[in-house]
N, C-alpha and C. Protein backbone atom coordinates (compact mmCIF):
# COMPACT_ATOMS: atom_id res chain seq x y z
N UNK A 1 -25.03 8.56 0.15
CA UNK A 1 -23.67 8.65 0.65
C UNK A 1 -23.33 10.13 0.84
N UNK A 2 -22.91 10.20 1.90
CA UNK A 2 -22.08 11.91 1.96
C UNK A 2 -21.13 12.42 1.16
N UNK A 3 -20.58 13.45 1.36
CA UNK A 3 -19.55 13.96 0.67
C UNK A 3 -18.57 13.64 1.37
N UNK A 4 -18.71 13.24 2.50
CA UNK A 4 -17.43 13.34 3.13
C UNK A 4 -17.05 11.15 2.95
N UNK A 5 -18.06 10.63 3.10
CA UNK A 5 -17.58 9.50 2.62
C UNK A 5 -17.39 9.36 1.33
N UNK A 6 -17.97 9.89 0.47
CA UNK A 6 -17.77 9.98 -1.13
C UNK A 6 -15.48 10.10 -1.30
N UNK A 7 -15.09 11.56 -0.10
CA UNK A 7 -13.76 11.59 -0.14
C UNK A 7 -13.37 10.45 0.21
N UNK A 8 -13.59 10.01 1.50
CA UNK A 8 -12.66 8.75 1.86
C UNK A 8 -12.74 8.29 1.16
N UNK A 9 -13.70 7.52 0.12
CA UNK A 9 -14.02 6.51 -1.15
C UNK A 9 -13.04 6.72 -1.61
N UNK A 10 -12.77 7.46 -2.43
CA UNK A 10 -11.75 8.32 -3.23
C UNK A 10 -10.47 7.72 -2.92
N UNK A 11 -10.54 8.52 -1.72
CA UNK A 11 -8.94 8.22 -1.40
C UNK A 11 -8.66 6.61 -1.14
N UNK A 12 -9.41 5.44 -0.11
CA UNK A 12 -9.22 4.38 -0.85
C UNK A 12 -9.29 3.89 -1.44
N UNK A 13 -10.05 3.54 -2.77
CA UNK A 13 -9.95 3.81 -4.25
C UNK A 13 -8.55 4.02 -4.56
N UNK A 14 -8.38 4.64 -4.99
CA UNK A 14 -6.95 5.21 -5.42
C UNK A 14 -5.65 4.62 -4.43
N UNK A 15 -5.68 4.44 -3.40
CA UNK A 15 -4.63 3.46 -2.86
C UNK A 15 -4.72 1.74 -3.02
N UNK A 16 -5.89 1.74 -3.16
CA UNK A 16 -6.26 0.18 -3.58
C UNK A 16 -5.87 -0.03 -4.95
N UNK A 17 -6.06 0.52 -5.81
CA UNK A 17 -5.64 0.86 -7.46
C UNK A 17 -4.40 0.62 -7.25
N UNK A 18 -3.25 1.56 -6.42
CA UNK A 18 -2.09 1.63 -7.19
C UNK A 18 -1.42 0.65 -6.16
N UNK A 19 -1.69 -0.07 -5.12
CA UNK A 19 -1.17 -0.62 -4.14
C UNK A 19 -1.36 -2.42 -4.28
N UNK A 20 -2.85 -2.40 -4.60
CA UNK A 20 -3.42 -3.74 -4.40
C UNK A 20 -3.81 -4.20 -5.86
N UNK A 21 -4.05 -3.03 -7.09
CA UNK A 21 -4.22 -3.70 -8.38
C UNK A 21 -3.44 -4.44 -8.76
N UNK A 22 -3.50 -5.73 -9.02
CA UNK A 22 -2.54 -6.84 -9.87
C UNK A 22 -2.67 -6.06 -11.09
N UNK A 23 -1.63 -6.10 -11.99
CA UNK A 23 -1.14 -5.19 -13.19
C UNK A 23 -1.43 -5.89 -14.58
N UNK A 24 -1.89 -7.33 -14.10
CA UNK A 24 -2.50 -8.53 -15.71
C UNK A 24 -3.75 -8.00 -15.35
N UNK A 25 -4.84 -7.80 -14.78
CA UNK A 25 -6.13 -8.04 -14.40
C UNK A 25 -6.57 -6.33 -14.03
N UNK A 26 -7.95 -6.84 -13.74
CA UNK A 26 -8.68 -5.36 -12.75
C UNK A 26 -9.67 -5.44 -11.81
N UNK A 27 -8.34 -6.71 -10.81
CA UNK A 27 -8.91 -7.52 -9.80
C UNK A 27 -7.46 -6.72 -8.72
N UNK A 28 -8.34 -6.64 -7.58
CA UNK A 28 -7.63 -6.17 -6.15
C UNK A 28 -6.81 -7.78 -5.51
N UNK A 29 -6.07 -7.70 -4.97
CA UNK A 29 -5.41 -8.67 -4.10
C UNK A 29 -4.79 -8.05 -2.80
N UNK A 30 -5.81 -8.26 -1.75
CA UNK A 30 -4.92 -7.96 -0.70
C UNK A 30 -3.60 -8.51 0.22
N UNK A 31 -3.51 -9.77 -0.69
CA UNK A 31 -2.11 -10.52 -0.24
C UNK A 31 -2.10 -10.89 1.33
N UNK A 32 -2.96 -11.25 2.02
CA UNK A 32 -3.27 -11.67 3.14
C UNK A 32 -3.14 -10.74 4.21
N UNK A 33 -2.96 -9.20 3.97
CA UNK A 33 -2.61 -7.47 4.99
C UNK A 33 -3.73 -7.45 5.45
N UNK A 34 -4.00 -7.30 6.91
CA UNK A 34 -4.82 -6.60 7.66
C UNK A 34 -5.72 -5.04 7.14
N UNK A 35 -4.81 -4.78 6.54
CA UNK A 35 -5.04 -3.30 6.05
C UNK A 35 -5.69 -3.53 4.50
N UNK A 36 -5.31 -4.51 3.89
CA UNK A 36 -5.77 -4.83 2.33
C UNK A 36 -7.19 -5.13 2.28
N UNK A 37 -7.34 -6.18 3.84
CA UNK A 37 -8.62 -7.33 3.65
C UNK A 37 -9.79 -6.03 4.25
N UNK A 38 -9.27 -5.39 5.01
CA UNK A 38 -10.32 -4.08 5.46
C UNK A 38 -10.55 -3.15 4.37
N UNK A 39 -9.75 -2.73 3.86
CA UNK A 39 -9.92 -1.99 2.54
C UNK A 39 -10.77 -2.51 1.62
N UNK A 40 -10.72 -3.64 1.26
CA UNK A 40 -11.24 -4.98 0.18
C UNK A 40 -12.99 -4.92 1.10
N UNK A 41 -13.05 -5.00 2.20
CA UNK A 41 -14.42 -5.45 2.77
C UNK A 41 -15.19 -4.05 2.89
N UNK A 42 -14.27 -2.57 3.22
CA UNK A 42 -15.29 -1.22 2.64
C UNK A 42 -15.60 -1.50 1.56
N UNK A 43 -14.63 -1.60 0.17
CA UNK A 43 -14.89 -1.03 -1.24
C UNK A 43 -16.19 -2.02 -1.28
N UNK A 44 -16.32 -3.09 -0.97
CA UNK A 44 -17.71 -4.27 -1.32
C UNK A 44 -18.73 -3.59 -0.51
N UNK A 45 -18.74 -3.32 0.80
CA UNK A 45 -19.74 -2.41 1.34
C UNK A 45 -20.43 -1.64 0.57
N UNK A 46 -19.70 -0.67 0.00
CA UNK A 46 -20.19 0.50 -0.78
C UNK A 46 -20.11 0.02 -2.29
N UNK A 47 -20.34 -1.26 -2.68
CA UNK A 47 -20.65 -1.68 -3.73
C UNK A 47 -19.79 -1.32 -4.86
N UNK A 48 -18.13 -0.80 -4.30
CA UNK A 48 -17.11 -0.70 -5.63
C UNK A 48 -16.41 -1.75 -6.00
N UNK A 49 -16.23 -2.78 -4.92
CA UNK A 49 -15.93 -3.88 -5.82
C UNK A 49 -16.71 -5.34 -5.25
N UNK A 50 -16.64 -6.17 -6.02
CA UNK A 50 -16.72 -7.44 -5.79
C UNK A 50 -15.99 -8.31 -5.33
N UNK A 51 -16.60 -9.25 -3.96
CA UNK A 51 -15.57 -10.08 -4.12
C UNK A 51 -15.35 -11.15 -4.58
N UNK A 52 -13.71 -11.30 -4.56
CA UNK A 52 -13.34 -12.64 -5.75
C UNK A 52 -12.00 -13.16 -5.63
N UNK A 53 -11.92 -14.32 -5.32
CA UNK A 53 -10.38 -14.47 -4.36
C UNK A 53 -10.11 -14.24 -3.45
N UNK A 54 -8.60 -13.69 -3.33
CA UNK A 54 -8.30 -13.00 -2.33
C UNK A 54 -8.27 -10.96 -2.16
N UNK A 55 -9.62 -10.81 -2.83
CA UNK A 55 -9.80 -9.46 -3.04
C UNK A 55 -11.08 -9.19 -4.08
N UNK A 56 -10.79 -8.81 -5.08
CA UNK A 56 -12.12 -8.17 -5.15
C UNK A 56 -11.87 -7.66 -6.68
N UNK A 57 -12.80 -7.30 -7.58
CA UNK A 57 -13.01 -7.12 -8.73
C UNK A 57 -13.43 -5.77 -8.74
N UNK A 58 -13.46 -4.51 -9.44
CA UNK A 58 -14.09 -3.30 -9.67
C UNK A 58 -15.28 -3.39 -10.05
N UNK A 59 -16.18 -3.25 -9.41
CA UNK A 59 -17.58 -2.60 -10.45
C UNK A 59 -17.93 -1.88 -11.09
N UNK A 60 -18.95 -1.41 -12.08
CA UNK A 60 -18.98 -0.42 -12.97
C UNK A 60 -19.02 1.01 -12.09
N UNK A 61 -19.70 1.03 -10.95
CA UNK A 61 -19.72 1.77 -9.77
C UNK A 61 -18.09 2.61 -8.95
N UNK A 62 -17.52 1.17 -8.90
CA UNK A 62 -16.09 1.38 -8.52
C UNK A 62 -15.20 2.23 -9.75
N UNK A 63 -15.28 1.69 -10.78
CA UNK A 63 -15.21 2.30 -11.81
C UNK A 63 -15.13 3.47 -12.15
N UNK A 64 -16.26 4.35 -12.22
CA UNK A 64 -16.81 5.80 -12.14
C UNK A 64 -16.00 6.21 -10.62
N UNK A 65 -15.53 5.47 -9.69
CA UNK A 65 -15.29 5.98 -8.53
C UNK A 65 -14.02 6.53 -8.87
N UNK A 66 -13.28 5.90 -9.37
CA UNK A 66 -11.56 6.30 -10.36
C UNK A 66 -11.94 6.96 -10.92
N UNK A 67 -12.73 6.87 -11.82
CA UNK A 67 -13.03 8.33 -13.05
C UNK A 67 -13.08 9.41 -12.19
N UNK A 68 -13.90 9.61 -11.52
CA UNK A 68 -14.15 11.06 -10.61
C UNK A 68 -12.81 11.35 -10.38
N UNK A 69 -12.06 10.43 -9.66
CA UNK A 69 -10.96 11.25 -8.37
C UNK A 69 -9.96 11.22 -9.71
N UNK A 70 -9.67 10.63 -10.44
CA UNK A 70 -8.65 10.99 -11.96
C UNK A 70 -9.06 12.44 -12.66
N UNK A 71 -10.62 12.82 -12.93
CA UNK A 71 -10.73 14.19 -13.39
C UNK A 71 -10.62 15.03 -12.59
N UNK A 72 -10.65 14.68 -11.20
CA UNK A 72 -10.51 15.61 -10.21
C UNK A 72 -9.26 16.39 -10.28
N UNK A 73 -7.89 15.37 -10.74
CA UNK A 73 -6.77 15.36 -10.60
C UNK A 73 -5.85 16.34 -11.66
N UNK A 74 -7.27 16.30 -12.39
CA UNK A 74 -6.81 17.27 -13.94
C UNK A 74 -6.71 18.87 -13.86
């Protein structure tokens, strides 16, 4: 993966987190958005999340993908 997709990662990552994380779970829901279900079908591309429902689960991968852009932030 590049660096420069590594950023985009990042940055959706982090909008999927604070936008699409259901707040019981650490499962994505894109709530039926054009913009959610595309978001939801990169992060599985690049193997950050799984899907499951109507969205998608974090992987240990996805995971470390938050860690990075959170220490980044420090």
């Amino acid at each position: 993966m590049t660096r420069e997709e590594r950023r985009l990662l990042h940055a959706l990552a982090g909008m999927c987190e604070q936008y699409l994380q259901r707040h019981d779970a650490d499962e994505l829901d894109h709530q039926g958005t054009s913009a959610g279900e595309e978001a939801v079908e990169l992060l599985v591309l690049y193997g950050m999340i799984r899907p499951c429902g109507r969205g998608g689960v974090w992987t240990n991968a996805g995971r470390v993908l938050l860690d990075e852009r959170t220490d980044r932030d420090d």
